[in-house]
N, C-alpha and C. Protein backbone atom coordinates (compact mmCIF):
# COMPACT_ATOMS: atom_id res chain seq x y z
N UNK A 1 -169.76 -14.16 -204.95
CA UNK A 1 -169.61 -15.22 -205.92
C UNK A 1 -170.67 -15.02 -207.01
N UNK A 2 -170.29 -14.87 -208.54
CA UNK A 2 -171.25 -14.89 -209.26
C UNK A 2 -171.75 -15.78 -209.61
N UNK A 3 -172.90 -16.29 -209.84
CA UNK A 3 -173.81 -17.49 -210.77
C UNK A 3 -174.72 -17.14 -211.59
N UNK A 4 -175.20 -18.01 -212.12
CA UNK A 4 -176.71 -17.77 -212.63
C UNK A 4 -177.23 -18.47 -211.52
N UNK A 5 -177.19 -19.60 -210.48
CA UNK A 5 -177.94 -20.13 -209.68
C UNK A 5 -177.82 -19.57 -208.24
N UNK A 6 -177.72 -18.37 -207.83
CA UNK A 6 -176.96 -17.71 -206.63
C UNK A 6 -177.32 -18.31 -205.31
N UNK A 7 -178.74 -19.04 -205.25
CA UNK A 7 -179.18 -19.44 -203.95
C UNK A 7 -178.42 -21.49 -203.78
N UNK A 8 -178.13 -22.08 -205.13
CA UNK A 8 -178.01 -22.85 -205.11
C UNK A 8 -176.18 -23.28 -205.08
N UNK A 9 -175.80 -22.41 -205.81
CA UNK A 9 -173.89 -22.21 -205.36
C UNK A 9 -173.86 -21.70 -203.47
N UNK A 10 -174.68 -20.89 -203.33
CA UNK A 10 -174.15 -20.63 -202.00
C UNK A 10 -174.24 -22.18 -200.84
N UNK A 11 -175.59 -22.24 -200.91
CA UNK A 11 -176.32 -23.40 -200.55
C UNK A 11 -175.16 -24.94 -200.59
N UNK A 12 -174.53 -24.83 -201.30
CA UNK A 12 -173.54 -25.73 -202.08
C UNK A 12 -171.88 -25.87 -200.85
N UNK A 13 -171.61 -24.22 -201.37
CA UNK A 13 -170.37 -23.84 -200.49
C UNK A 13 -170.43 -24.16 -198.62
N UNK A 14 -171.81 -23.61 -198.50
CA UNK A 14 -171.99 -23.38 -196.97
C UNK A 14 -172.17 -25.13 -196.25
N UNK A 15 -172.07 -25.83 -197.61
CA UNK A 15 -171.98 -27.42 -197.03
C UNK A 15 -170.84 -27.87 -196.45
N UNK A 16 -170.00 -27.23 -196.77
CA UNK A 16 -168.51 -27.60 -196.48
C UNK A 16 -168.30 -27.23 -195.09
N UNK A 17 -167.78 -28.24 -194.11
CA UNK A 17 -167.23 -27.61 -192.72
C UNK A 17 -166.38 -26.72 -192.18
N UNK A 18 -165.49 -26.84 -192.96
CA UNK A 18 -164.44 -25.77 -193.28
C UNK A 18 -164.34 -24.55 -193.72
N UNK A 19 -163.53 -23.88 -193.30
CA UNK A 19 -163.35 -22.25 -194.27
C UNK A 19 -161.98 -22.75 -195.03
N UNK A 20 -161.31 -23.12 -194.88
CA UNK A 20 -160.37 -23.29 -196.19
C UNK A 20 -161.65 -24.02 -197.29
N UNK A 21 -162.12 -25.19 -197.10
CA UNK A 21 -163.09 -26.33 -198.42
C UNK A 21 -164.13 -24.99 -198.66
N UNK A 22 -164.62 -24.43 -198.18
CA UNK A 22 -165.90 -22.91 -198.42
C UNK A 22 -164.96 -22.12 -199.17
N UNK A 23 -163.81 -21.67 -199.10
CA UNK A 23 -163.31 -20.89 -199.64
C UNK A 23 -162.84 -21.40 -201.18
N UNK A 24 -162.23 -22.75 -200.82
CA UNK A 24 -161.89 -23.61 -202.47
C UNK A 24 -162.96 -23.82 -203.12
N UNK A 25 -164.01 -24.04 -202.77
CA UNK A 25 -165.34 -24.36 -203.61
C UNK A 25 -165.57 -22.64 -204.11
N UNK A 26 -165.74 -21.57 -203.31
CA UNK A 26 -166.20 -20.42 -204.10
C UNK A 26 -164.83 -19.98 -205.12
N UNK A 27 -163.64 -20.40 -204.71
CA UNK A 27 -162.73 -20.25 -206.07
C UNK A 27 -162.71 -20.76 -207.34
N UNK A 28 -163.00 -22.12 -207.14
CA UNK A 28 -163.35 -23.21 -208.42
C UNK A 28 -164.67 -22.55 -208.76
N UNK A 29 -165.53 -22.08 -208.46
CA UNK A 29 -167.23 -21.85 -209.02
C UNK A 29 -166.82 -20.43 -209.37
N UNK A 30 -166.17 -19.52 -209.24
CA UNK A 30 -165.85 -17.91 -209.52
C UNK A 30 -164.93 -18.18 -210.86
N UNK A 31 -164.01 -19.19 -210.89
CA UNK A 31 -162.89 -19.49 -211.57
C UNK A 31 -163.71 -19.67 -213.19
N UNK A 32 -164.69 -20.70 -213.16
CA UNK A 32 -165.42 -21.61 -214.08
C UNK A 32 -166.48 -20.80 -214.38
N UNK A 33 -167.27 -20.21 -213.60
CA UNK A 33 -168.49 -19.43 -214.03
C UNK A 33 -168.22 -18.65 -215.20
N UNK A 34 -169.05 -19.16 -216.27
CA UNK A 34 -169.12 -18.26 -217.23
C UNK A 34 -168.28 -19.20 -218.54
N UNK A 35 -167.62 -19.94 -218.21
CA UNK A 35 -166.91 -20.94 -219.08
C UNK A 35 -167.77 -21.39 -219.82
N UNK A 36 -168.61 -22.61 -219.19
CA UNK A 36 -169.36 -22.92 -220.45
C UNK A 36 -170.21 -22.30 -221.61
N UNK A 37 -170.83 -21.00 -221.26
CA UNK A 37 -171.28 -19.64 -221.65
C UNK A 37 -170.61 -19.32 -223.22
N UNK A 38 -169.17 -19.71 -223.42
CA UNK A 38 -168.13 -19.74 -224.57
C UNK A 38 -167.55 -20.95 -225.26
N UNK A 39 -168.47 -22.17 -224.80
CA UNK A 39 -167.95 -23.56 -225.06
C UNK A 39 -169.06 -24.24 -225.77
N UNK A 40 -169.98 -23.10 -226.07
CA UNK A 40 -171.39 -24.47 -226.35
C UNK A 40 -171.41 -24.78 -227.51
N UNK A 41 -171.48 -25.83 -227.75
CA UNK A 41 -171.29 -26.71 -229.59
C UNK A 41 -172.64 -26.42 -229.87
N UNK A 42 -172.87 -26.31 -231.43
CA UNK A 42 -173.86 -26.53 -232.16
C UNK A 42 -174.22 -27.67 -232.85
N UNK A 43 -175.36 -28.32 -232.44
CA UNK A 43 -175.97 -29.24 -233.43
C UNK A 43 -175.57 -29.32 -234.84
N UNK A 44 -175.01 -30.63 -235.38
CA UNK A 44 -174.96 -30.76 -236.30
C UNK A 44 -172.90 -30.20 -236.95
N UNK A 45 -172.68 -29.63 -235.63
CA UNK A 45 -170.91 -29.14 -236.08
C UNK A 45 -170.02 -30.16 -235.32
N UNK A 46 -169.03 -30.19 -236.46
CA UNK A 46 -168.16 -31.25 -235.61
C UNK A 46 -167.19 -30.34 -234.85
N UNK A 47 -166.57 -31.67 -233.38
CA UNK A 47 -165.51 -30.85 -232.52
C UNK A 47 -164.74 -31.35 -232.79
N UNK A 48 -163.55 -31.46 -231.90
CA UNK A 48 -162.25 -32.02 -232.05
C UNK A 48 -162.49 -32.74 -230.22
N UNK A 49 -162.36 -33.99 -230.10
CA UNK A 49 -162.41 -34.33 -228.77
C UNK A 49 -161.32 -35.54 -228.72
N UNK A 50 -161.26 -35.75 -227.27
CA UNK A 50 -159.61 -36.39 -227.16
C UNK A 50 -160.07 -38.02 -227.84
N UNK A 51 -161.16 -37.87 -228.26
CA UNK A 51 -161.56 -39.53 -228.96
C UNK A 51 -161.42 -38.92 -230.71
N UNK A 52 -161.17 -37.59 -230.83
CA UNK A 52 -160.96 -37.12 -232.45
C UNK A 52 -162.12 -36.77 -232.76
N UNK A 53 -162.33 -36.54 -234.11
CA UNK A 53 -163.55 -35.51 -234.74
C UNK A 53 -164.69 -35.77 -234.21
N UNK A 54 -165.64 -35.84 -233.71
CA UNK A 54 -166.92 -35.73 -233.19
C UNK A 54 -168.30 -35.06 -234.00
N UNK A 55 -169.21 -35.41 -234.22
CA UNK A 55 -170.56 -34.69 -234.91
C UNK A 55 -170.85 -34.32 -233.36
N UNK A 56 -171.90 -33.12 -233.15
CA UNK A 56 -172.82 -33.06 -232.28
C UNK A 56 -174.42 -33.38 -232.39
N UNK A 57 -174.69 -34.15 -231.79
CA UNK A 57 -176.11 -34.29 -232.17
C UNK A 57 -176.67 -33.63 -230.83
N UNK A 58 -177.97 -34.25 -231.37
CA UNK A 58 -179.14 -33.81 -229.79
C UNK A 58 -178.56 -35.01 -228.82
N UNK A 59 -178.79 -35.56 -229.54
CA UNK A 59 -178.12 -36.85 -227.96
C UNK A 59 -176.80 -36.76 -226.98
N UNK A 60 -175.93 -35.99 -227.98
CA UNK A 60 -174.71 -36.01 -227.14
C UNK A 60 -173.77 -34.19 -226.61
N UNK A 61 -174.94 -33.46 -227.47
CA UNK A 61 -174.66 -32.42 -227.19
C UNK A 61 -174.02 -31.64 -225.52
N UNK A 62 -174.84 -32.15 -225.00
CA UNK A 62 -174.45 -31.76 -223.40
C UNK A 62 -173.44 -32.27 -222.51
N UNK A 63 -172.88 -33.78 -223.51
CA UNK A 63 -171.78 -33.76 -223.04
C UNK A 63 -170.39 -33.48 -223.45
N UNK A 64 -170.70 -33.37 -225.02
CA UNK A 64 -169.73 -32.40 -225.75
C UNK A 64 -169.45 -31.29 -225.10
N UNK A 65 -170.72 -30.36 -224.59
CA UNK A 65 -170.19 -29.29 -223.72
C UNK A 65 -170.01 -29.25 -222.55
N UNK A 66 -170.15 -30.15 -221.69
CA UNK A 66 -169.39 -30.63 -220.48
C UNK A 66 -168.14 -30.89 -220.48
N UNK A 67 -167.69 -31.40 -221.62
CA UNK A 67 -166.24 -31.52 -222.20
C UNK A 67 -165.47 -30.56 -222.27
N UNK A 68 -166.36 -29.92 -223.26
CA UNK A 68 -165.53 -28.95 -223.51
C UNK A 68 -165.15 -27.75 -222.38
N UNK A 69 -166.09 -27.88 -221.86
CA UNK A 69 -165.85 -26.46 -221.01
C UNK A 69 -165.41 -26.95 -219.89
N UNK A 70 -165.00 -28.48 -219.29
CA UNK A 70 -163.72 -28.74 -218.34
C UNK A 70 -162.53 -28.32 -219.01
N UNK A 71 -162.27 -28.82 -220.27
CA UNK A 71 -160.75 -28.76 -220.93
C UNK A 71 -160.54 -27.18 -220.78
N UNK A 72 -161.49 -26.68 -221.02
CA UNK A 72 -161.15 -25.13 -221.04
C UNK A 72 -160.98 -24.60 -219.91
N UNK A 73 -161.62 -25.01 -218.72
CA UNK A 73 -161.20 -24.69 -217.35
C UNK A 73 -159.85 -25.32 -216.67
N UNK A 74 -159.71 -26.54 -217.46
CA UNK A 74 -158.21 -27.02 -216.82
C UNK A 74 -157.04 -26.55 -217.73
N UNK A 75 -157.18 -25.92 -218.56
CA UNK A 75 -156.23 -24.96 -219.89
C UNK A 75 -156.05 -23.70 -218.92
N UNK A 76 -157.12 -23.68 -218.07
CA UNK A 76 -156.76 -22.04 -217.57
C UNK A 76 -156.08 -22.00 -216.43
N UNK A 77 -155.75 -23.30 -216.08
CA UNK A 77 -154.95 -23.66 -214.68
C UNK A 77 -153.65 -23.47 -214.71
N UNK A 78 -153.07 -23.12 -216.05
CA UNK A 78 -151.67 -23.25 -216.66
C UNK A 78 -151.01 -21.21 -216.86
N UNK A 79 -152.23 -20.19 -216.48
CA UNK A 79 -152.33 -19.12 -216.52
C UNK A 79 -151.96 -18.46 -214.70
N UNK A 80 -151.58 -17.48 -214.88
CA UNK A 80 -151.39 -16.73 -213.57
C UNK A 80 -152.70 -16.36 -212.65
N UNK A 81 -154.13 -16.50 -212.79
CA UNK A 81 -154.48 -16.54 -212.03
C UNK A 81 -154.75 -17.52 -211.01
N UNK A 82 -154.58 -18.83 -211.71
CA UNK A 82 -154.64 -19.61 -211.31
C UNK A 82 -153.21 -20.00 -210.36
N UNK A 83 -152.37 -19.78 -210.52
CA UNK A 83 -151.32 -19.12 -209.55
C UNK A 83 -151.20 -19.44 -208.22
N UNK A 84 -151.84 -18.08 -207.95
CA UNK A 84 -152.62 -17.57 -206.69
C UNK A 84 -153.03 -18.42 -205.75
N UNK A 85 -154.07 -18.90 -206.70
CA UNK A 85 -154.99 -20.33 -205.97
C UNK A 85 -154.44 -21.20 -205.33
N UNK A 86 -153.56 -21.57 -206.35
CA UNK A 86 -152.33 -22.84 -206.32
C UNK A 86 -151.51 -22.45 -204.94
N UNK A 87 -151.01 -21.33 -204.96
CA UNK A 87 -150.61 -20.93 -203.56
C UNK A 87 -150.97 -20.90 -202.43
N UNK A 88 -152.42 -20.49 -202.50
CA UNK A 88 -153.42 -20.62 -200.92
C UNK A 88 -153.27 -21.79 -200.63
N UNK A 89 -153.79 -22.57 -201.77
CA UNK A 89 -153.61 -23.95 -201.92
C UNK A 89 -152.45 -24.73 -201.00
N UNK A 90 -151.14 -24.63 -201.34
CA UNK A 90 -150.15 -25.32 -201.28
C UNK A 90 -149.69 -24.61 -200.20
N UNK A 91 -149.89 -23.79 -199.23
CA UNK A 91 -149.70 -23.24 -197.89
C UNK A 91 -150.55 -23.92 -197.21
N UNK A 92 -151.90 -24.85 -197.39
CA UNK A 92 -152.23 -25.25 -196.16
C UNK A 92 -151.45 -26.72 -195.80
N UNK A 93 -151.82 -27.91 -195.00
CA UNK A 93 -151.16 -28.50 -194.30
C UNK A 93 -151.85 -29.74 -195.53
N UNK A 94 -151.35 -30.69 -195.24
CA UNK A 94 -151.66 -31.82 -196.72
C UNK A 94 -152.26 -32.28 -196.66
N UNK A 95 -153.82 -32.73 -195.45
CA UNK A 95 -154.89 -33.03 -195.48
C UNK A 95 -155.46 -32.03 -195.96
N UNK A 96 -155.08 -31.00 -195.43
CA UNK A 96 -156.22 -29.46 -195.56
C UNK A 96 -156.18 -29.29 -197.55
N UNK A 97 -154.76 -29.70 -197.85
CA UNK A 97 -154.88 -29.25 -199.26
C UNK A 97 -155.46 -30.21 -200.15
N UNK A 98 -155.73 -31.60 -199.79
CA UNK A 98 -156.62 -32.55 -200.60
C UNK A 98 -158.05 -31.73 -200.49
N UNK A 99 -158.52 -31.80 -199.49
CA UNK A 99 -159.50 -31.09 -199.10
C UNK A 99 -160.07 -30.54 -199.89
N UNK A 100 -158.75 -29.13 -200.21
CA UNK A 100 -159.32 -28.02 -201.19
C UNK A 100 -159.29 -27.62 -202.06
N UNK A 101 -158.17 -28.56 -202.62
CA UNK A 101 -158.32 -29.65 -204.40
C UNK A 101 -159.64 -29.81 -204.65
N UNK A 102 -160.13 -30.85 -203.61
CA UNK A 102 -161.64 -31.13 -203.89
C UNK A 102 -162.75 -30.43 -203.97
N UNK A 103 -163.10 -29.65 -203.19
CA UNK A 103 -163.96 -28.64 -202.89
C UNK A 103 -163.91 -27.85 -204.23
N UNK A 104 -162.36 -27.46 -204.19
CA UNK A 104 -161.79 -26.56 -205.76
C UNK A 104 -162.96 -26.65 -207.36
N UNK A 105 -162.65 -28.33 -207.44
CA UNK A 105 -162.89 -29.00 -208.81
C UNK A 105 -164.38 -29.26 -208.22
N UNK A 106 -164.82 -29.36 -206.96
CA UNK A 106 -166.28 -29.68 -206.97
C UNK A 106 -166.91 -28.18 -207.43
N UNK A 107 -166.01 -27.00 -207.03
CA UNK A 107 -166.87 -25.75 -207.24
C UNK A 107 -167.28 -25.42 -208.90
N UNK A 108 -165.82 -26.13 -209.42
CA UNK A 108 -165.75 -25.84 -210.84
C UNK A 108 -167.07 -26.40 -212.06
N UNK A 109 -167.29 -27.65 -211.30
CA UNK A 109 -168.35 -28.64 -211.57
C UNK A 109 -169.31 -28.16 -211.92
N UNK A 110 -169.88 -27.44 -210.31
CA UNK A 110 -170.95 -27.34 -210.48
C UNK A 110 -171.36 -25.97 -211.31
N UNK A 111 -170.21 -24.86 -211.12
CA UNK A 111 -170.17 -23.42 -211.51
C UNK A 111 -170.42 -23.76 -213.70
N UNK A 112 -169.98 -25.34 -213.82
CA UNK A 112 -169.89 -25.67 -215.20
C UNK A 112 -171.41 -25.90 -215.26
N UNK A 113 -171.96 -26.93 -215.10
CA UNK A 113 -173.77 -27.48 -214.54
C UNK A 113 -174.33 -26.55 -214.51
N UNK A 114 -174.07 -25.29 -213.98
CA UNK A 114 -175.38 -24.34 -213.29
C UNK A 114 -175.17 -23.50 -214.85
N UNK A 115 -174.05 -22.68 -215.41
CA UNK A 115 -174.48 -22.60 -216.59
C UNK A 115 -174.81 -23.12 -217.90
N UNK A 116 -174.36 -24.30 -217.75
CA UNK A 116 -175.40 -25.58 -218.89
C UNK A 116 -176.56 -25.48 -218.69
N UNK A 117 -177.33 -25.30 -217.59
CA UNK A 117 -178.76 -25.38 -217.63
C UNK A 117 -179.40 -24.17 -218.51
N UNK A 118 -179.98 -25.15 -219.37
CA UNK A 118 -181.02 -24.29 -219.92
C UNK A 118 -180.36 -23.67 -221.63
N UNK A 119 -179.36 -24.16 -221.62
CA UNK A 119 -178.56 -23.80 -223.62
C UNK A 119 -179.20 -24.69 -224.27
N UNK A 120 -179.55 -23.85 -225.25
CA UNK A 120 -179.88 -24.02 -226.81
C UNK A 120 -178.48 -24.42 -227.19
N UNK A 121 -178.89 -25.42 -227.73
CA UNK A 121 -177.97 -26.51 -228.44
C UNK A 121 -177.92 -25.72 -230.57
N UNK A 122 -179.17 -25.30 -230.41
CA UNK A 122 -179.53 -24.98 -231.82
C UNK A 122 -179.09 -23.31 -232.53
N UNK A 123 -178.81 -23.08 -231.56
CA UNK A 123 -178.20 -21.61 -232.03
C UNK A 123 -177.21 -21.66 -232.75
């Protein structure tokens, strides 16, 4: 699994009781890693957000790109790799697959968080 936080994604996954929820969490965090990396707004530029044009300031910058870089991870759910997932997914039994829905979008979360830490807003 790649990160920038490698001791703290693992640490994360190995919480889960399960090997299906261990396995959905390192898909969602493999899936997302690197997303926000291509999503980060600049101070002072406007976005387009589902509330309409947006400034970025210092105050709200981090969640502009929390924003942004979910929409862009749930845009990629609509692509063939995501597929796949959807399949492991929808083969297990229907507790097991809430489960790893969850685990999924918790991996994505945090795989989003661990590369927010630490962007220059000002670049």
């Amino acid at each position: 699994m790649q990160s920038s936080r490698p001791e703290e994604a693992r640490a994360m996954r190995d919480d889960y009781p399960s090997r299906h929820q261990r396995s959905a969490f390192e898909a969602g965090y493999s899936h997302a890693h690197g997303i926000a990396c291509h999503c980060v707004p600049r101070i002072g530029a406007t976005v387009l957000l589902e509330d309409g044009p947006t400034e970025v300031t210092e105050d709200n910058a981090m969640e502009v790109h929390e924003y942004l870089s979910l929409e862009t991870e749930e845009r990629g759910r609509q692509f063939t790799p995501w597929e796949f997932t959807a399949r492991g997914i929808s083969d297990l039994d229907e507790t097991k697959q809430a489960e790893a829905l969850e685990a999924y979008d918790e991996g994505v979360t945090a795989a989003i968080h661990h590369d927010m830490l630490g962007t220059d807003y000002d670049i």
